[in-house]
Protein backbone atom coordinates (compact mmCIF):
# COMPACT_ATOMS: atom_id res chain seq x y z
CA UNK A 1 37.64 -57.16 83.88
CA UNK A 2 40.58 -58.36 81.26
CA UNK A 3 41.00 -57.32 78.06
CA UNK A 4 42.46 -60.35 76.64
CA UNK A 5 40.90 -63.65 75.77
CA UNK A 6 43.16 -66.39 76.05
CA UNK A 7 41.74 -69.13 74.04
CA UNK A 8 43.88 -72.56 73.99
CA UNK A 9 40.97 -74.56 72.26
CA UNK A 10 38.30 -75.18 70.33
CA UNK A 11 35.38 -77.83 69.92
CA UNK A 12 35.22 -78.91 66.72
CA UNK A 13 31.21 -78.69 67.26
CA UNK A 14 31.64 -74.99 68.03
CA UNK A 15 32.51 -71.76 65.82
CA UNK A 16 35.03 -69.41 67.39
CA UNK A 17 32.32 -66.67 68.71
CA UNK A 18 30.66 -69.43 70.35
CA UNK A 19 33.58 -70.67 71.68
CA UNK A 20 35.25 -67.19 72.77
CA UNK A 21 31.53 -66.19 74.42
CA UNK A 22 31.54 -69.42 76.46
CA UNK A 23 34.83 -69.20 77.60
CA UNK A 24 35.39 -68.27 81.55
CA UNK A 25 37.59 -64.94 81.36
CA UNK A 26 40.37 -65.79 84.00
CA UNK A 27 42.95 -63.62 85.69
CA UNK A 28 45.59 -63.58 82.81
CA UNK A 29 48.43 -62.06 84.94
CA UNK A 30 49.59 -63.91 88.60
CA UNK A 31 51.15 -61.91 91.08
CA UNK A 32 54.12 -61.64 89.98
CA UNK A 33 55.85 -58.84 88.22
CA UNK A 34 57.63 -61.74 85.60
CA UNK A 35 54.63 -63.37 85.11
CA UNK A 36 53.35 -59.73 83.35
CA UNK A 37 56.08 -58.99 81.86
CA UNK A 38 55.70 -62.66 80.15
CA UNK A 39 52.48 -61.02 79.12
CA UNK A 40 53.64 -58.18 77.54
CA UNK A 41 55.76 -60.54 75.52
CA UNK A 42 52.63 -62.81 74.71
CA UNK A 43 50.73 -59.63 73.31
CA UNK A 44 53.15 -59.96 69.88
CA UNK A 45 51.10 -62.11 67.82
CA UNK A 46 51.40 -63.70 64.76
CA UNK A 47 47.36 -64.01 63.73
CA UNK A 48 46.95 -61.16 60.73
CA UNK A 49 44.21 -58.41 61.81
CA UNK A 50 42.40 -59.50 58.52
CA UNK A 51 41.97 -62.60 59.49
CA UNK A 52 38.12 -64.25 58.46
CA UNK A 53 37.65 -64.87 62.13
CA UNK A 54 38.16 -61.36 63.18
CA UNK A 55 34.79 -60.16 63.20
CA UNK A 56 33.89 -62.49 65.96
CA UNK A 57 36.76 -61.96 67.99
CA UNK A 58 35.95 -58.05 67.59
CA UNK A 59 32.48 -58.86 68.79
CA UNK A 60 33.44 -60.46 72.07
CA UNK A 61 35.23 -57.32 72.37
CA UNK A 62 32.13 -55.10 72.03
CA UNK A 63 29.85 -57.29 74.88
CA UNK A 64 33.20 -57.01 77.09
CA UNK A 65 33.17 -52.73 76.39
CA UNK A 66 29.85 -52.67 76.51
CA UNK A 67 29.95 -54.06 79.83
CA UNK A 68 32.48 -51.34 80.71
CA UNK A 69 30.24 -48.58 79.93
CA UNK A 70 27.31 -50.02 81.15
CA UNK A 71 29.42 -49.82 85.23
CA UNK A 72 30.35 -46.26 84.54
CA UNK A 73 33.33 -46.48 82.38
CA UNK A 74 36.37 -45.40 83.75
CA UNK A 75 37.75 -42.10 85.26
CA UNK A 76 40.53 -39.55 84.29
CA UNK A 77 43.83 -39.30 84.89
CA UNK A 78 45.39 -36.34 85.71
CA UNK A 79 47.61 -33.96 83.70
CA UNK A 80 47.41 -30.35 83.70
CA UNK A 81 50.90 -30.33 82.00
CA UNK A 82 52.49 -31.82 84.86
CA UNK A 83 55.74 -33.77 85.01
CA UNK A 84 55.74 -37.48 83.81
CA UNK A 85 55.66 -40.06 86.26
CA UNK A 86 57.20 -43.16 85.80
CA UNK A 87 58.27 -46.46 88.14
CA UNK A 88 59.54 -45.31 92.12
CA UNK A 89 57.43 -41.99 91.61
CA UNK A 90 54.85 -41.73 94.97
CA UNK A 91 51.92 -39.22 93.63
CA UNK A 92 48.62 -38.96 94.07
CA UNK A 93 48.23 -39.27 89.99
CA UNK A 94 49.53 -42.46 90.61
CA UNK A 95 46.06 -43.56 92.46
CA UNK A 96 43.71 -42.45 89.78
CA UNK A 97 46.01 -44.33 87.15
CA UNK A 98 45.44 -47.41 89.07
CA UNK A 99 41.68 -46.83 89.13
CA UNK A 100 42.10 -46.44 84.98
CA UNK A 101 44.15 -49.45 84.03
CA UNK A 102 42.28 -51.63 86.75
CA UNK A 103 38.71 -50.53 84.72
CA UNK A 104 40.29 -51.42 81.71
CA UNK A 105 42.03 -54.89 82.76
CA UNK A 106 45.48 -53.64 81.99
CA UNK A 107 46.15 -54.18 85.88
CA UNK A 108 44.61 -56.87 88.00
CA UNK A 109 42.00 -55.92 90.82
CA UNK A 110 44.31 -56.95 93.58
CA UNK A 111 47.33 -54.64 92.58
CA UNK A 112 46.48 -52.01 95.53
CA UNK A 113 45.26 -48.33 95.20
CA UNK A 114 48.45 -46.86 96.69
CA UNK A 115 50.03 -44.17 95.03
CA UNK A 116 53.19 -45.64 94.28
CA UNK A 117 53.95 -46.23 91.12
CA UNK A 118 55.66 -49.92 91.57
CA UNK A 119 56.92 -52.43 89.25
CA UNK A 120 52.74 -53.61 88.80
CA UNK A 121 51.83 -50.26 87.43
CA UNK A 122 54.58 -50.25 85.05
CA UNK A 123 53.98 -53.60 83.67
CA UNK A 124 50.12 -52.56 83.50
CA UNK A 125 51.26 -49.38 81.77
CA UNK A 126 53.25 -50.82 79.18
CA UNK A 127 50.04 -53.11 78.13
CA UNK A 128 48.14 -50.29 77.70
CA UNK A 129 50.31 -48.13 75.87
CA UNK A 130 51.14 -51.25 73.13
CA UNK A 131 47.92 -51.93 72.75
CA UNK A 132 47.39 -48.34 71.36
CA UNK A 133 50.44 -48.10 69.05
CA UNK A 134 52.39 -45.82 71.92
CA UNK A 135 55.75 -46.64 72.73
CA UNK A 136 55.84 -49.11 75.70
CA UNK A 137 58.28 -46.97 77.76
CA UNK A 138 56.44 -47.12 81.15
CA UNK A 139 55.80 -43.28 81.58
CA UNK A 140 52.92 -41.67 82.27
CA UNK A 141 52.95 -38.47 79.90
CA UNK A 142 50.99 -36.37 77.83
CA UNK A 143 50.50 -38.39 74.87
CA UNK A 144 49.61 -41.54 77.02
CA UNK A 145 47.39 -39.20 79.39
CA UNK A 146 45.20 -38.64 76.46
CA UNK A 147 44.66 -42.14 74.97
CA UNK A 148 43.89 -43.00 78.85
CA UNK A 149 41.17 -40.37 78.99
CA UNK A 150 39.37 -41.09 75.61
CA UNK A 151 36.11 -42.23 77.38
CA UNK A 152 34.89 -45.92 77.29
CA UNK A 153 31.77 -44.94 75.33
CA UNK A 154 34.26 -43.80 72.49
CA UNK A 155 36.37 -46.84 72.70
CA UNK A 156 32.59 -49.00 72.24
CA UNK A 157 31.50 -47.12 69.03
CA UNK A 158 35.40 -47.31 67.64
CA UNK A 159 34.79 -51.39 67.69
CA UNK A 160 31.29 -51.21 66.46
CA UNK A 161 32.14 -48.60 63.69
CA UNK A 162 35.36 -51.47 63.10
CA UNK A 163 33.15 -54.11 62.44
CA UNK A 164 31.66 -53.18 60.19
CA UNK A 165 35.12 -52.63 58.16
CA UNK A 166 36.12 -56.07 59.15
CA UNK A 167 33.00 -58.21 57.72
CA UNK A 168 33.26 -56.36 54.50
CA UNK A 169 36.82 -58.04 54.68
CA UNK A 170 36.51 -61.20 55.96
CA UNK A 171 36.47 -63.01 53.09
CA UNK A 172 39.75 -65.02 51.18
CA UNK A 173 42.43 -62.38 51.07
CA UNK A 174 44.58 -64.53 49.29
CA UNK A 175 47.08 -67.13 50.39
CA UNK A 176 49.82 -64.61 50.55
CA UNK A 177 49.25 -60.99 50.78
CA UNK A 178 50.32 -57.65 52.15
CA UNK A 179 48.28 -55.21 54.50
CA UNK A 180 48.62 -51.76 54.73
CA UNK A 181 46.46 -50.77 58.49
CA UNK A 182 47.03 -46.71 57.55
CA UNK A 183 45.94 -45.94 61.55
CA UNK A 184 48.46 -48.22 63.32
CA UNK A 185 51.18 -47.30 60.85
CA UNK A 186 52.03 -50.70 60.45
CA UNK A 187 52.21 -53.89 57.29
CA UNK A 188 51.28 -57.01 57.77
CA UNK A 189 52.91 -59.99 54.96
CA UNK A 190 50.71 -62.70 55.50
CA UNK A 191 51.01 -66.53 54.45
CA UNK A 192 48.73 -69.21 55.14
CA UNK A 193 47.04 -67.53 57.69
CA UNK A 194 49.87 -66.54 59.61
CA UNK A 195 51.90 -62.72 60.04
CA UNK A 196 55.18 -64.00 58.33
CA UNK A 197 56.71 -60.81 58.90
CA UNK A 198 55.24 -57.11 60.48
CA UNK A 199 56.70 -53.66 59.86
CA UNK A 200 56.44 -50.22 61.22
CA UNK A 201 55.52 -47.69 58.47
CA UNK A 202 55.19 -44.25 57.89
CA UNK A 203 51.86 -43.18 55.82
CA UNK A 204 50.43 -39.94 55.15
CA UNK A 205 49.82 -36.75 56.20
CA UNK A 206 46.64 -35.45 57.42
CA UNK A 207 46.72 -33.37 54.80
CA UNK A 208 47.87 -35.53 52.11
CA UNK A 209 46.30 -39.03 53.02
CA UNK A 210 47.55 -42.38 52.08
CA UNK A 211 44.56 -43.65 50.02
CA UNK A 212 42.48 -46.95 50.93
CA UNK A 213 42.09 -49.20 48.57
CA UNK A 214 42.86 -52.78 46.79
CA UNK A 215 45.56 -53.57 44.76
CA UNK A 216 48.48 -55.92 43.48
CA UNK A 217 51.85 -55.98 44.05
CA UNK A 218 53.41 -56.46 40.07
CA UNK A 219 56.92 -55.04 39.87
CA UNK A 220 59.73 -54.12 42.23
CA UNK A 221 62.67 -50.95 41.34
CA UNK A 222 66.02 -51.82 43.05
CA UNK A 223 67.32 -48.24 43.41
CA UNK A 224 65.07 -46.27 41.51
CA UNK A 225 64.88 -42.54 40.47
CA UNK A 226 62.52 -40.45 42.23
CA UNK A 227 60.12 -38.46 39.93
CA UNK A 228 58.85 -35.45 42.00
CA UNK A 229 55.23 -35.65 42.34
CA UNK A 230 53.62 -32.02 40.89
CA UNK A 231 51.93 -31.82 44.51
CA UNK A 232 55.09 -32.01 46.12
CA UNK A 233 57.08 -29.79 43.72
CA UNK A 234 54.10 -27.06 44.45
CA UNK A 235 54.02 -27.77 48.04
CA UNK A 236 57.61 -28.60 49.11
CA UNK A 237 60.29 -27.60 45.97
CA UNK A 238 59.12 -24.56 45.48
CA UNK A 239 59.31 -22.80 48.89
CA UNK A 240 62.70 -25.05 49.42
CA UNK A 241 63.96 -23.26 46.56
CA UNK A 242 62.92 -19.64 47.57
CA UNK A 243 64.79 -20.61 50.83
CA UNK A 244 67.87 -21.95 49.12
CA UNK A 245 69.17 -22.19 45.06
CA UNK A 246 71.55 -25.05 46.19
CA UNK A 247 68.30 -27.42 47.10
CA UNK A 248 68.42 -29.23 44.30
CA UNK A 249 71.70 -29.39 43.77
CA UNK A 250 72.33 -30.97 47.65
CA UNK A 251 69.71 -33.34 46.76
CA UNK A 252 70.85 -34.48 43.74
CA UNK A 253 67.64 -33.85 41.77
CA UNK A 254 67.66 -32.80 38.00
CA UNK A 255 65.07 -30.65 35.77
CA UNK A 256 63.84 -32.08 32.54
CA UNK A 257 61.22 -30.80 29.72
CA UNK A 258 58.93 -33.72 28.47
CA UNK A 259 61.12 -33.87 26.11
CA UNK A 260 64.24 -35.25 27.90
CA UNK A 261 66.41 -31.69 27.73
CA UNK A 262 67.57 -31.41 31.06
CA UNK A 263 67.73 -27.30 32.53
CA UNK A 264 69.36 -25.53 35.37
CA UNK A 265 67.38 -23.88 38.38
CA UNK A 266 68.28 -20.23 37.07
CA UNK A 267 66.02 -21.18 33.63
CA UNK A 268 62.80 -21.26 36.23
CA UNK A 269 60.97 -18.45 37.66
CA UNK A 270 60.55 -19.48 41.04
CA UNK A 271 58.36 -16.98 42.03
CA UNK A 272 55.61 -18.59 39.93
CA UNK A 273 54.60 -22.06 39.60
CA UNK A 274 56.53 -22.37 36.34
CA UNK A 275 58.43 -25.18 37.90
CA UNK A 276 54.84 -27.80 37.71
CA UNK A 277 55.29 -27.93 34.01
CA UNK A 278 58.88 -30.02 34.25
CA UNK A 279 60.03 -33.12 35.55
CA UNK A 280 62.07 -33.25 38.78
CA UNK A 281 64.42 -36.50 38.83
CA UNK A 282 66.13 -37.71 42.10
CA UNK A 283 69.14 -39.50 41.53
CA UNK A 284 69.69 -43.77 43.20
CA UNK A 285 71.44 -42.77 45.85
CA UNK A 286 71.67 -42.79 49.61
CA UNK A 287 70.07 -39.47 50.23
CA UNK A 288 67.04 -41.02 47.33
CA UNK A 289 63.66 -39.89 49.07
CA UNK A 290 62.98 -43.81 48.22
CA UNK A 291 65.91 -45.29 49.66
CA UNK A 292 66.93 -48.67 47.68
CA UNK A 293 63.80 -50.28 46.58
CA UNK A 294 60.68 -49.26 45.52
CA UNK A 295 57.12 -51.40 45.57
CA UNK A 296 54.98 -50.72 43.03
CA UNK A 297 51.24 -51.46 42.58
CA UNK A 298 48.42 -50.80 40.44
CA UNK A 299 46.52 -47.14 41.18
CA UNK A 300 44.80 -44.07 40.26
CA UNK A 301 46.96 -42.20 43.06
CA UNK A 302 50.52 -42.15 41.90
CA UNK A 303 51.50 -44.01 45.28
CA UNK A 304 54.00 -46.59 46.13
CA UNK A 305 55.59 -48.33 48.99
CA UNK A 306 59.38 -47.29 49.43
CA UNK A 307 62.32 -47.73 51.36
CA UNK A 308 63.92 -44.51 53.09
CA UNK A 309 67.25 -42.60 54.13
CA UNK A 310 64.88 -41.37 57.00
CA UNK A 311 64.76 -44.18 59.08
CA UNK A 312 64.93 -42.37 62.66
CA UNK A 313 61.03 -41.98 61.80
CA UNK A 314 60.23 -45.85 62.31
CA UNK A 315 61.14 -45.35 66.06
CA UNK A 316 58.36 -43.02 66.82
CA UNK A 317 54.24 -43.66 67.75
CA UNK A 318 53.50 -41.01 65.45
CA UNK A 319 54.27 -42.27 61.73
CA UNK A 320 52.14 -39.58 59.67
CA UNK A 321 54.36 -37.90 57.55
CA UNK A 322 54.59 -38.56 53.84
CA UNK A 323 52.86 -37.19 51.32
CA UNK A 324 50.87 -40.51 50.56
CA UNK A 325 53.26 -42.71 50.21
CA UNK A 326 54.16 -46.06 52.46
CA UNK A 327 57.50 -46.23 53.52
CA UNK A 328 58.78 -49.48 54.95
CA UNK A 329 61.11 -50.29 57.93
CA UNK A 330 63.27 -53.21 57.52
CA UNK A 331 62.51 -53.27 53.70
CA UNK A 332 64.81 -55.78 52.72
CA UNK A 333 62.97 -58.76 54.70
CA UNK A 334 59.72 -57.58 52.97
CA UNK A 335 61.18 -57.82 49.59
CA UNK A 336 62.76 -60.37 50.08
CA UNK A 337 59.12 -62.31 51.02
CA UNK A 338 57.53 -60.82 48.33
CA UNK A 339 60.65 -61.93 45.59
CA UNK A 340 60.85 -65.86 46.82
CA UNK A 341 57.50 -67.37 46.07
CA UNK A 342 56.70 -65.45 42.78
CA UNK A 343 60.61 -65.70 41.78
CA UNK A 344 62.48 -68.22 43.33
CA UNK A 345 65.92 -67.45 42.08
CA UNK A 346 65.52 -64.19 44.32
CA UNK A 347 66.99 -64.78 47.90
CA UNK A 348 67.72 -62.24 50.54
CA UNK A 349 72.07 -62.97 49.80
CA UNK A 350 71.12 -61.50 46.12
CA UNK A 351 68.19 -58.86 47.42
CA UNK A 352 71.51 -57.42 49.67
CA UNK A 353 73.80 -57.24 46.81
CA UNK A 354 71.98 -55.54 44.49
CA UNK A 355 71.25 -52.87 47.34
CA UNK A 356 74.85 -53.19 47.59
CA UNK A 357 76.06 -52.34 44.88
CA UNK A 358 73.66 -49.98 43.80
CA UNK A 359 72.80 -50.94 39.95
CA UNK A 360 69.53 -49.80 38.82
CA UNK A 361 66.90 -53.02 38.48
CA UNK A 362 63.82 -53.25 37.39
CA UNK A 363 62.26 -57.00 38.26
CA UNK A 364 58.63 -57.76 36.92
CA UNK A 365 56.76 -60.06 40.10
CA UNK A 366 55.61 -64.12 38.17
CA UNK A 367 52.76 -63.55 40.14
CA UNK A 368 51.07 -60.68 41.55
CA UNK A 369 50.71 -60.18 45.20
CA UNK A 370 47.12 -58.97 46.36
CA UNK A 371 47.98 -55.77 48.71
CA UNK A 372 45.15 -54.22 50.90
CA UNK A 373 45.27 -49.94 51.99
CA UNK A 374 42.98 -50.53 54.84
CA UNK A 375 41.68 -47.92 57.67
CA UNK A 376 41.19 -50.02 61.16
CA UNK A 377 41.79 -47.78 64.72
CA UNK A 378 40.12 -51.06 66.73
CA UNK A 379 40.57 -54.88 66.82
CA UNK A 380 41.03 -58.23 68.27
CA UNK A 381 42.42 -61.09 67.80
CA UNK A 382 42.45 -64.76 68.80
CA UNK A 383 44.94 -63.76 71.09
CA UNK A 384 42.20 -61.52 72.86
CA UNK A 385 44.35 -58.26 73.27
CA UNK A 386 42.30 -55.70 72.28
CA UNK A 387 44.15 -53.13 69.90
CA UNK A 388 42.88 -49.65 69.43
CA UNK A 389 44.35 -47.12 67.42
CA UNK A 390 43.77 -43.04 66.49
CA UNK A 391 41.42 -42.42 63.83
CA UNK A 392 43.99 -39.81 62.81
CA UNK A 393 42.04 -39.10 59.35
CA UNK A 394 38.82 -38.40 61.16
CA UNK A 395 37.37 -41.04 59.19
CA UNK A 396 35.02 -43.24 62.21
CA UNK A 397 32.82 -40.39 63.07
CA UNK A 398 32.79 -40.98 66.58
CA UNK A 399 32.47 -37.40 67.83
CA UNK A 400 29.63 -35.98 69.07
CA UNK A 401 31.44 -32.02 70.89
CA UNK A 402 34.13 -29.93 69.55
CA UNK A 403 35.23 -31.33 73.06
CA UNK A 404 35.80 -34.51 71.94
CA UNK A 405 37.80 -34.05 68.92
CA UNK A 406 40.24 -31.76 70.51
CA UNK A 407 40.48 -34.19 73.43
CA UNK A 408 41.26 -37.21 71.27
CA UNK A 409 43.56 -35.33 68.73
CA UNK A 410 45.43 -34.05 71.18
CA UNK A 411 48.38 -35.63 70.39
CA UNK A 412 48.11 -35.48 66.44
């Protein structure tokens, strides 16, 4: 069984779910370890997860799970806290891993059931782990133990309950647009079709969700001041300044009354929530909770996408950490994208000097950009990788046992 579809063509006389259900699923990978790591390479596509043909690529994808758990699913892997294992390791975890990724088609049928864990398993383990938004390191531990064990049944209703989501947006998205998938932690700019450009991102907190909804991009702030949200001065300020009177002052933020007079932290009673009733201005500046530019688009929630100082967060498969907001990796490029179509005398020479040199700008978009806060944890593509992702807001109601959730969540 594979979990890709490879599809190099299609009749004109045919739609693409006919054409995808009538083509012969092949053995993707030969036997040879270049030939899958060629495959890993090929899983980086540029086809947008919106795209109108999704929901019948995502079908295929339910007959081939369905399929799955109609022969028994797949078994567990092993980990009782153990060590990780990872390529040269000889184990007897090693065996059952091959069983898992085998069930799965991450590894072909004829890789062996030894229990060495050889250059085969570590290709096969890689394709697993980036098709569910883990770090392709090649090591079996915890975190990648428990996305193995979610059962097969689980994985089926995660692409039926994504369906769904997908048909109510397969329509025209626009010819250029941005997508927010608040699961996989991840934007999409899209042009003609086509991913012009993808970015890690960090979103929100279980506790403080990043919102899903439709907007438009209208206005960009080249190194803006950050107003402290009144959730985040209750939450965060507060207690920071209980810990430490020099918080603000390290962070270069600044107190004002509504009417522009600007206090010092001894004029608040900290003990209290006195603070709420001022505003709490960040400075431009490299240590700016916002970093150099900020996004902003029309909505009820008071959220933005940002640049960050704290880019070490990018790096990691768990990106849930603001307080709503969507930071961007690699912000410039995005910017940049969004600046040259809607205000051609924008380039990415003038987007890196005005970083640069640090001068606050405000520049009004020509045209809007349509932007799209969306909650998908499974998909597919043209490309036939299958992507799944944690529903790390609870929002797919796929469990059925206390059992489950703390199974899946694990990792959260």
């Amino acid at each position: 069984m594979l979990v890709g579809f490879s599809v190099t063509a299609i009749a004109e006389s045919q739609s693409p779910l006919q054409a995808l259900r009538q083509h012969q699923q092949r053995v993707e990978w030969e036997d040879r370890f270049d030939a899958t790591m060629e495959s890993l390479q090929a899983m980086k596509s540029s086809n947008p997860t919106l795209s109108p043909e999704t929901a019948n690529y995502i079908s295929v994808a339910i007959d081939h799970y369905s399929r799955i758990v109609q022969l028994g699913g797949w078994g567990r892997v092993s980990d009782a806290g153990k060590r990780p294992l990872r390529i040269g390791a000889k184990d007897a975890r090693v065996l059952e891993l091959r069983k898992r990724l085998m069930a799965s088609g991450d590894l072909e049928q004829t890789a062996g059931l030894s229990n060495t864990f050889d250059s085969y398993v570590d290709a096969g383990l890689r394709r697993f782990q980036m098709r569910h938004g883990l770090i392709p390191d090649g090591v079996l531990g915890s975190s990648t133990v428990t996305a193995l064990n979610v059962p097969a049944e689980v994985r089926l209703r995660q692409l039926e309950t994504n369906l769904i989501r997908l048909r109510a947006m397969s329509g025209f998205l626009g010819d250029r647009y941005v997508m927010v998938n608040i699961p996989a932690a991840e934007i999409e700019a899209v042009e003609n079709g086509h991913v012009r450009s993808r970015h890690n991102a960090v979103v929100g907190k279980i506790d403080r969700q990043t919102p899903i909804l439709n907007s438009k991009i209208y206005e960009l702030n080249f190194n803006p001041y950050w107003t402290v949200p009144v959730s985040i001065i209750r939450k965060d300020l507060i207690p920071k300044m209980k810990e430490d009177p020099q918080y603000l002052a390290k962070n270069k933020i600044r107190i004002f009354d509504w009417k522009g007079n600007e206090l010092s932290w001894q004029q608040i009673d900290w003990n209290t929530e006195e603070a709420t009733k001022y505003q709490f201005r960040q400075e431009p500046g490299e240590i700016n909770s916002l970093g150099s530019v900020r996004i902003n688009f029309h909505n009820q929630h008071q959220v933005y996408l940002h640049d960050t100082p704290s880019k070490s967060l990018f790096g990691s498969d768990y990106r849930f950490h603001s307080s709503g907001c969507v930071r961007v990796q690699n912000v410039k490029e995005l910017v940049t994208w969004l600046l040259q179509s809607t205000t051609p005398d924008w380039n990415r020479a003038r987007v890196d000097d005005m970083i640069r040199v640090g001068e606050r700008e405000d520049v009004r978009l020509k045209s809007s950009i349509p932007l799209y806060l969306t909650y998908i944890t499974a998909w597919s593509t043209a490309d036939g990788v299958i992507q799944f992702r944690d529903d790390i807001y609870n929002r797919d109601g796929l469990y059925s046992a206390p059992d489950d959730i703390a199974g899946f969540t694990a990792r959260l």
